[in-house]
PDB file of N, CA and C in Angstrom:
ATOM      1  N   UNK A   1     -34.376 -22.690  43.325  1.00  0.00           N
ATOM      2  CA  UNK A   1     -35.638 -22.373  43.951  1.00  0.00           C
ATOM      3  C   UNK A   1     -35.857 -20.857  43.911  1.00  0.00           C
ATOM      4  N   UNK A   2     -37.113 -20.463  43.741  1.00  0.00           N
ATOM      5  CA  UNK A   2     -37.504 -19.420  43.616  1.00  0.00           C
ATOM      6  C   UNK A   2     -38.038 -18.264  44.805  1.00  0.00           C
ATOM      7  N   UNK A   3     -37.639 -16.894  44.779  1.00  0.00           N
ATOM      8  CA  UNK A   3     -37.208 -15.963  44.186  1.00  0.00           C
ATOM      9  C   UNK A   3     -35.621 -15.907  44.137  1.00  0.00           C
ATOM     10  N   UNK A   4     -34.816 -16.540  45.095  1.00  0.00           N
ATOM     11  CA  UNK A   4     -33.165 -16.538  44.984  1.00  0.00           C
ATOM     12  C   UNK A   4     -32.909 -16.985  43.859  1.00  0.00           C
ATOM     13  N   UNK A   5     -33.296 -17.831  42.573  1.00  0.00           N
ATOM     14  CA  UNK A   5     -32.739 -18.280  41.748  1.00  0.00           C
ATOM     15  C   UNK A   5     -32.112 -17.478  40.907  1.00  0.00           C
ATOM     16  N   UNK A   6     -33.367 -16.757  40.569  1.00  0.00           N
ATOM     17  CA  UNK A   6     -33.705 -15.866  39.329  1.00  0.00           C
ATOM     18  C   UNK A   6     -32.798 -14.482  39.698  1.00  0.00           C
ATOM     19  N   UNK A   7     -33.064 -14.177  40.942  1.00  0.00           N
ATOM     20  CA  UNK A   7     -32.196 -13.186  41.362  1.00  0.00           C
ATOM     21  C   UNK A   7     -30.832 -12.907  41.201  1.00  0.00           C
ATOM     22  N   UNK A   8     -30.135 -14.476  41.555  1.00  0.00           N
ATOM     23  CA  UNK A   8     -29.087 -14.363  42.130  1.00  0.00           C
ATOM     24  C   UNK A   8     -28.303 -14.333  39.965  1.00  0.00           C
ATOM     25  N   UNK A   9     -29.035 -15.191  39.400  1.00  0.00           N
ATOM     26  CA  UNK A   9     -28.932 -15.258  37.972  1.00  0.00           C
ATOM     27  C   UNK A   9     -29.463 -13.863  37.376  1.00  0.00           C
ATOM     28  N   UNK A  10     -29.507 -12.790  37.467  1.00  0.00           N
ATOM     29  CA  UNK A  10     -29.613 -12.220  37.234  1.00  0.00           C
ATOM     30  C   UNK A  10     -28.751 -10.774  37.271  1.00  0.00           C
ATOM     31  N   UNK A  11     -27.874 -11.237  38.403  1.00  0.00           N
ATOM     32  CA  UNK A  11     -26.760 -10.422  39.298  1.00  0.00           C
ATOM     33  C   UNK A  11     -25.390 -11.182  38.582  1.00  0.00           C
ATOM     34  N   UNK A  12     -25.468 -11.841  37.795  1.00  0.00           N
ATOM     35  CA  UNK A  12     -24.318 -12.854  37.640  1.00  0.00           C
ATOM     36  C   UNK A  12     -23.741 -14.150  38.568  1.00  0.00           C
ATOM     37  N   UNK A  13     -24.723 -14.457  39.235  1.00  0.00           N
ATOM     38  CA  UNK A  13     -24.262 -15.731  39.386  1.00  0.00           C
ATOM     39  C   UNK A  13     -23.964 -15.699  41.219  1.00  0.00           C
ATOM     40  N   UNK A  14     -23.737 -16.793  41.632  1.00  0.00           N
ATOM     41  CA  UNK A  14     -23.704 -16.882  43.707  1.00  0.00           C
ATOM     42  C   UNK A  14     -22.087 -16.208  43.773  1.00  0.00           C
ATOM     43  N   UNK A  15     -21.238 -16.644  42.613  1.00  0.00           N
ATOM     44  CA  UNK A  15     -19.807 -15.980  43.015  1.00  0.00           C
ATOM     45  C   UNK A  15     -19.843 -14.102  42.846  1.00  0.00           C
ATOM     46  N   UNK A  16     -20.833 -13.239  41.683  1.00  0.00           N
ATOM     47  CA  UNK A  16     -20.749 -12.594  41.966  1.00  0.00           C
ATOM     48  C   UNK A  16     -21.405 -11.389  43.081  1.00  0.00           C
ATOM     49  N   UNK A  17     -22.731 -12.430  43.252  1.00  0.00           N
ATOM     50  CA  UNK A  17     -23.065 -11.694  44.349  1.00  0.00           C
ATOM     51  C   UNK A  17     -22.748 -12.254  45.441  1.00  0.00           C
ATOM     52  N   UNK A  18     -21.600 -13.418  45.969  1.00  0.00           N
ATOM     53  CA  UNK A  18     -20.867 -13.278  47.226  1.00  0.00           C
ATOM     54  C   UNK A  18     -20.641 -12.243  47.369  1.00  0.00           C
ATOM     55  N   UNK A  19     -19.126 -12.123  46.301  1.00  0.00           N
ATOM     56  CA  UNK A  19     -18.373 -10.794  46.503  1.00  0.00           C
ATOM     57  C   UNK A  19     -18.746  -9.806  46.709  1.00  0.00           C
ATOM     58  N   UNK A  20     -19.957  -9.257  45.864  1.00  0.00           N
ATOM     59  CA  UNK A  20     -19.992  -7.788  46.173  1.00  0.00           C
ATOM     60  C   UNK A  20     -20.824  -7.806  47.649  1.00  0.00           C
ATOM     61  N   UNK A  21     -21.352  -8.485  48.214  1.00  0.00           N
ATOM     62  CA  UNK A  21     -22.443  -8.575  49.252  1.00  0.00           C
ATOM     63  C   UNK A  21     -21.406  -8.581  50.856  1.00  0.00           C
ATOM     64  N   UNK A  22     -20.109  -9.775  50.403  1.00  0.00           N
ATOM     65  CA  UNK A  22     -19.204  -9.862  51.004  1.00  0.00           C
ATOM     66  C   UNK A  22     -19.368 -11.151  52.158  1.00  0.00           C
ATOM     67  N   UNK A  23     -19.835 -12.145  51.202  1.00  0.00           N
ATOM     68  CA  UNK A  23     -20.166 -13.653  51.951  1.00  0.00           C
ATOM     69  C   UNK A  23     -19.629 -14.936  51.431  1.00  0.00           C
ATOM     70  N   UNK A  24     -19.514 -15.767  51.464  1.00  0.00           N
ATOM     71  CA  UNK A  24     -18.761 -17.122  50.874  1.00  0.00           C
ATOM     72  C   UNK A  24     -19.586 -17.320  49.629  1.00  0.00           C
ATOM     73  N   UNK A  25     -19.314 -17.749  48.632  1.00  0.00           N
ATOM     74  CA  UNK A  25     -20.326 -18.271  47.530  1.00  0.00           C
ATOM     75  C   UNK A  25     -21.146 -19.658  48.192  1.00  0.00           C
ATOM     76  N   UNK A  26     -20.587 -20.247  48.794  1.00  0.00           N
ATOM     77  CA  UNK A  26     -21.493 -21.363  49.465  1.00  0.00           C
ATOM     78  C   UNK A  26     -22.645 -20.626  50.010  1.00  0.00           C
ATOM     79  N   UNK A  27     -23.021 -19.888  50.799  1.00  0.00           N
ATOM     80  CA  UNK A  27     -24.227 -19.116  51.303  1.00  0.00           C
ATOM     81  C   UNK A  27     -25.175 -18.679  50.645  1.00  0.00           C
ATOM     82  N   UNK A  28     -24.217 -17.989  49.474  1.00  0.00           N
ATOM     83  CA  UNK A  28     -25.424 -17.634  48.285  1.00  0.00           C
ATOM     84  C   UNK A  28     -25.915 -19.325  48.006  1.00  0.00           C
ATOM     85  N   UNK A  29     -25.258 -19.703  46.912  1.00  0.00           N
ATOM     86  CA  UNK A  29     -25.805 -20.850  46.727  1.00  0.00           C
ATOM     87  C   UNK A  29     -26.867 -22.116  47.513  1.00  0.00           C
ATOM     88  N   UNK A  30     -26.765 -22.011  48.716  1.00  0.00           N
ATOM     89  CA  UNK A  30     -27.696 -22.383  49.626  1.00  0.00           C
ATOM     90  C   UNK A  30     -28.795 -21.832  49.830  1.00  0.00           C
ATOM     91  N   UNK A  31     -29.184 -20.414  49.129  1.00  0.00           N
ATOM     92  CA  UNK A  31     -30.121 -19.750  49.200  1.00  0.00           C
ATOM     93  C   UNK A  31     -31.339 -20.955  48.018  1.00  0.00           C
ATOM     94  N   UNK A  32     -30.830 -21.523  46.965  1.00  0.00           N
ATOM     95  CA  UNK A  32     -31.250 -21.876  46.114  1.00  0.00           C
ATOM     96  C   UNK A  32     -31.698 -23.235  46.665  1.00  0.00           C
ATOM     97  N   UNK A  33     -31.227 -23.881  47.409  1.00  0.00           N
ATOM     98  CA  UNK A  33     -31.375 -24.962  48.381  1.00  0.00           C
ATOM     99  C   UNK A  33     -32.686 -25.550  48.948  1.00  0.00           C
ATOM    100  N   UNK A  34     -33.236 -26.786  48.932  1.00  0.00           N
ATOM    101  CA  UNK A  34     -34.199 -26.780  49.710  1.00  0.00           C
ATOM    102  C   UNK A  34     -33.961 -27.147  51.144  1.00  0.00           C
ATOM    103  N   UNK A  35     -34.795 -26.225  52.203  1.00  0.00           N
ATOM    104  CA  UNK A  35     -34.576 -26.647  53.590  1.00  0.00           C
ATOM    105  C   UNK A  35     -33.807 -28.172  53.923  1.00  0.00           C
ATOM    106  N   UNK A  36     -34.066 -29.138  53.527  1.00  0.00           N
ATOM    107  CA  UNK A  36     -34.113 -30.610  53.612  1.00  0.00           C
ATOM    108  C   UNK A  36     -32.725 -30.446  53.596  1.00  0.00           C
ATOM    109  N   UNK A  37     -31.839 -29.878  52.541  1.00  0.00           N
ATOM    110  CA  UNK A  37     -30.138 -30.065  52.383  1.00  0.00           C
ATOM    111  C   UNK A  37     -29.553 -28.842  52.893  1.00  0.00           C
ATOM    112  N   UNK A  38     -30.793 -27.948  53.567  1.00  0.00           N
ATOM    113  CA  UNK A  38     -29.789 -26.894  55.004  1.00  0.00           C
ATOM    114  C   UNK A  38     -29.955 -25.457  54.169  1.00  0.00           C
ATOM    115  N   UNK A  39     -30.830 -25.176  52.738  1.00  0.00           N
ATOM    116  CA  UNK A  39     -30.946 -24.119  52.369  1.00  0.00           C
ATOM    117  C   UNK A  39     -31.613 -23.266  52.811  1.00  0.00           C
ATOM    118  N   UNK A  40     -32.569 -23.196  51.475  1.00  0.00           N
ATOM    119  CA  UNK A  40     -33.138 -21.405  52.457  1.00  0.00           C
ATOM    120  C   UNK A  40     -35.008 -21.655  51.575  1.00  0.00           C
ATOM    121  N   UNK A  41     -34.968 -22.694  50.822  1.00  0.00           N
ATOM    122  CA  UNK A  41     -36.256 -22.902  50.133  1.00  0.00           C
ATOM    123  C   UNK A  41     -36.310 -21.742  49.356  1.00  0.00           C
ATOM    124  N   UNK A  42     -35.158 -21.030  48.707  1.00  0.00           N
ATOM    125  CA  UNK A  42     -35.322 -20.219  47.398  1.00  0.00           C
ATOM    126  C   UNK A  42     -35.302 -18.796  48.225  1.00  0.00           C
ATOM    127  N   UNK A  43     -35.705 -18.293  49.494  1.00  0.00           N
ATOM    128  CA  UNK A  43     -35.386 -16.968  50.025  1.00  0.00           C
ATOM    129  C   UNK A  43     -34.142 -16.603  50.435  1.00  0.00           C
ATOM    130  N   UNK A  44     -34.206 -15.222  50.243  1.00  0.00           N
ATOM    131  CA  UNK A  44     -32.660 -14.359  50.393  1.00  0.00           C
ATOM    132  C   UNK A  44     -32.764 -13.747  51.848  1.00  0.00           C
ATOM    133  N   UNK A  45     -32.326 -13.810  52.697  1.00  0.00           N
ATOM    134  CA  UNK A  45     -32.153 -13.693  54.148  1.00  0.00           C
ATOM    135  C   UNK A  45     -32.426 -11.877  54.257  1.00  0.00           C
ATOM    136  N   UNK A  46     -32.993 -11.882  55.150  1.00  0.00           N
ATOM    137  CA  UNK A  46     -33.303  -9.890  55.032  1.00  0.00           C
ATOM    138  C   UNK A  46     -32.342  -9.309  55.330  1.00  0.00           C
ATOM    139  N   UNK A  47     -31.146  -9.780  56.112  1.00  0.00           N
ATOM    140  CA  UNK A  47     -30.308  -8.910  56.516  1.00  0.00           C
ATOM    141  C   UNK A  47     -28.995  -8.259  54.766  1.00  0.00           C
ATOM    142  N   UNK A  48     -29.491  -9.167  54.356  1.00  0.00           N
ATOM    143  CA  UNK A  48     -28.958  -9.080  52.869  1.00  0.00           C
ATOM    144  C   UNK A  48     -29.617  -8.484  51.699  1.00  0.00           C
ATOM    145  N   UNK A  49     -30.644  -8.373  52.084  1.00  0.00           N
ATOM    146  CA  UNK A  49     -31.450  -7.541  50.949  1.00  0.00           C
ATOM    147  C   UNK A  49     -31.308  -6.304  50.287  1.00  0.00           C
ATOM    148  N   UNK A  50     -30.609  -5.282  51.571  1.00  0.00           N
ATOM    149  CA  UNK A  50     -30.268  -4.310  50.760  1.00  0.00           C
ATOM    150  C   UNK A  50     -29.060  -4.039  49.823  1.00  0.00           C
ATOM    151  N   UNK A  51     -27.966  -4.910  50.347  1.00  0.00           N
ATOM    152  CA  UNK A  51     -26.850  -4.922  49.886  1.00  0.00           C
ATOM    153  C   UNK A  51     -27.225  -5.532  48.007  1.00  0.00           C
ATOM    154  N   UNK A  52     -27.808  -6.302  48.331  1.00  0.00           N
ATOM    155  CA  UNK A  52     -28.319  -6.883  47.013  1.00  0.00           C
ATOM    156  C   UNK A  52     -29.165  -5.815  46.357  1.00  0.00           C
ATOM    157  N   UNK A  53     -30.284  -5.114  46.690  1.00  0.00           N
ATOM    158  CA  UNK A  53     -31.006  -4.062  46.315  1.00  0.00           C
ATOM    159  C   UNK A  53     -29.938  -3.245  45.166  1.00  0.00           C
ATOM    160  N   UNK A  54     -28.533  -3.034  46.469  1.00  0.00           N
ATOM    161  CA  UNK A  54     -27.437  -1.833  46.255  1.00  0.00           C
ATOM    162  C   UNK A  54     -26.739  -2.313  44.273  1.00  0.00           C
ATOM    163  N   UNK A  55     -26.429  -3.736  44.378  1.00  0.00           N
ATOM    164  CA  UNK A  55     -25.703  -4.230  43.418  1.00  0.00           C
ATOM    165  C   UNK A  55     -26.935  -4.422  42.389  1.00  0.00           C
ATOM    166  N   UNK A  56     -28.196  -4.678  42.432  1.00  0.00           N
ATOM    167  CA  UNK A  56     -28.766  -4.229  41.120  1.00  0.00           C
ATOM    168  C   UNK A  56     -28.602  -2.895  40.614  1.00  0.00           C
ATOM    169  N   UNK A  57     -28.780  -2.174  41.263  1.00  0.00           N
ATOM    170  CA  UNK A  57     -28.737  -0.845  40.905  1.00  0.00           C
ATOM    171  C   UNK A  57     -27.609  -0.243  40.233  1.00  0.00           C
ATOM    172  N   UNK A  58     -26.504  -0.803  40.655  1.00  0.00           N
ATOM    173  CA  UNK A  58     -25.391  -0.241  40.166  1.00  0.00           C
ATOM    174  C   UNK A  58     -25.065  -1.010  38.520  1.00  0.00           C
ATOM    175  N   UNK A  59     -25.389  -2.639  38.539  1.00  0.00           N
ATOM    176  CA  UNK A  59     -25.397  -3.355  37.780  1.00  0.00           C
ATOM    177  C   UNK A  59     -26.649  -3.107  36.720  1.00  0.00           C
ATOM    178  N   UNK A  60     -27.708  -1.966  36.988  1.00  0.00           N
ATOM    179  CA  UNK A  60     -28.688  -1.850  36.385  1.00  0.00           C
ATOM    180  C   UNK A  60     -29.609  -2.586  36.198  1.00  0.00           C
ATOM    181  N   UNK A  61     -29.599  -3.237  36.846  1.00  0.00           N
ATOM    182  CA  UNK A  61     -30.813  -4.844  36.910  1.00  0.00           C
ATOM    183  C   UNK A  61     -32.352  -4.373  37.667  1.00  0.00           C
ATOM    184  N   UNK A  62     -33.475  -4.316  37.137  1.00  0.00           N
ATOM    185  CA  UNK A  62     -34.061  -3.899  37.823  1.00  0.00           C
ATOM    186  C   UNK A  62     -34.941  -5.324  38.689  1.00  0.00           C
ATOM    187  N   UNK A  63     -34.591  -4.206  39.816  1.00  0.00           N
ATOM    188  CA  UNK A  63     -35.123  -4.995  40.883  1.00  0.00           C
ATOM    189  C   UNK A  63     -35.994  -4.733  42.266  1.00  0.00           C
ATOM    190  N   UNK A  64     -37.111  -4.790  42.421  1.00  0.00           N
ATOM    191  CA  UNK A  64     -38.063  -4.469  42.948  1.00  0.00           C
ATOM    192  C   UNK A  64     -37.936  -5.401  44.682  1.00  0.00           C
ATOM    193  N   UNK A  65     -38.508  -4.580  45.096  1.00  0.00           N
ATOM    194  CA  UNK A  65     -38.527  -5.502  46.775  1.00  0.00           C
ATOM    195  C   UNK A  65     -39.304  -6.377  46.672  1.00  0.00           C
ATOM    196  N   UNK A  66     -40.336  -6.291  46.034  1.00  0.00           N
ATOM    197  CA  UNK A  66     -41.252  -7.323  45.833  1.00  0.00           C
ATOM    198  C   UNK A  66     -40.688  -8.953  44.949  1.00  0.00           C
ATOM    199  N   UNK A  67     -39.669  -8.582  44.325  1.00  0.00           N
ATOM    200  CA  UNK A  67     -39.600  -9.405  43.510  1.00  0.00           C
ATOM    201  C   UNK A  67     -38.451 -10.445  44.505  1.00  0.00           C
ATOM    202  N   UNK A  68     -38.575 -10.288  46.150  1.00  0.00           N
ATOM    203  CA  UNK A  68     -38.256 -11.442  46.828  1.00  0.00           C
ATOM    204  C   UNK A  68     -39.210 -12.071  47.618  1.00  0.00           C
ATOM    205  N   UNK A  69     -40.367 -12.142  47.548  1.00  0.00           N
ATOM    206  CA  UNK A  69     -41.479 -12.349  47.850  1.00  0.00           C
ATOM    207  C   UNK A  69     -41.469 -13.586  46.664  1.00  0.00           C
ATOM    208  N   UNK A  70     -41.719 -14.892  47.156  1.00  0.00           N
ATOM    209  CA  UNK A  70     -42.245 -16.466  46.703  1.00  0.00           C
ATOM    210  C   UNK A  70     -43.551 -16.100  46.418  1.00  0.00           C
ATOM    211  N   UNK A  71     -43.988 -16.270  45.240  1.00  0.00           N
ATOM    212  CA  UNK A  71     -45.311 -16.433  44.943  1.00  0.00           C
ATOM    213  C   UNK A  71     -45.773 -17.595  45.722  1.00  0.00           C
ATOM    214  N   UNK A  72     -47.317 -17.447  45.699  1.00  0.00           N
ATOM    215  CA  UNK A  72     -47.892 -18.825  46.837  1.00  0.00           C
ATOM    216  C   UNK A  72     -48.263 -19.772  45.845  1.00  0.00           C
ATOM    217  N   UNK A  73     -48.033 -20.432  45.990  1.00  0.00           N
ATOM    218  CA  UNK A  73     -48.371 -22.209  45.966  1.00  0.00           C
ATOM    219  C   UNK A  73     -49.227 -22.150  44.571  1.00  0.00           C
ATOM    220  N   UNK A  74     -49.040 -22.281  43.264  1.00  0.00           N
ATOM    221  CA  UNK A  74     -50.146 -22.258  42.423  1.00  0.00           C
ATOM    222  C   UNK A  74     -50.832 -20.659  41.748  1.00  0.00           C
ATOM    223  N   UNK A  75     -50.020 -20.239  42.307  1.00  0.00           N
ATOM    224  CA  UNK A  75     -50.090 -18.743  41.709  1.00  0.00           C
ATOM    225  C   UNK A  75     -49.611 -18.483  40.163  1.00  0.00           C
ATOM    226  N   UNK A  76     -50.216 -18.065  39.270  1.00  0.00           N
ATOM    227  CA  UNK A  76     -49.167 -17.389  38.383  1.00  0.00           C
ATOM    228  C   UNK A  76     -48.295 -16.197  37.569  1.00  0.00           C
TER     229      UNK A  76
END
């Protein structure tokens, strides 16, 4: 689910941005989750955002604040 998907695939994967973030890979991966099975409907929790911000940057990935923002419904 989207924006965590793309993100987290983009960082290398829920195991590597556990680690560097410093959370279980289950958590990441639940980000991708829909509410219904206890996820997150594709959002990355704010208290985590910067840490993630931190590991694109270093990883060179560019990554914008905006680009955790869910487009709405039919947008393209």
């Amino acid at each position: 689910m989207e924006p965590a998907s793309s993100i987290i695939s983009a960082l290398g994967g829920p195991t590597a941005v556990a680690e560097a973030i410093g959370i279980h890979r289950t958590r990441v991966s639940m980000w991708q989750a829909p509410r219904a099975r206890g996820g997150t409907n594709g959002l990355i929790p704010y208290r985590h955002v910067s840490k993630i911000m931190e590991l694109a940057r270093v990883k060179g990935v560019d990554l914008q604040a905006a680009d955790f923002i869910p487009c709405a419904q039919g947008a393209a």
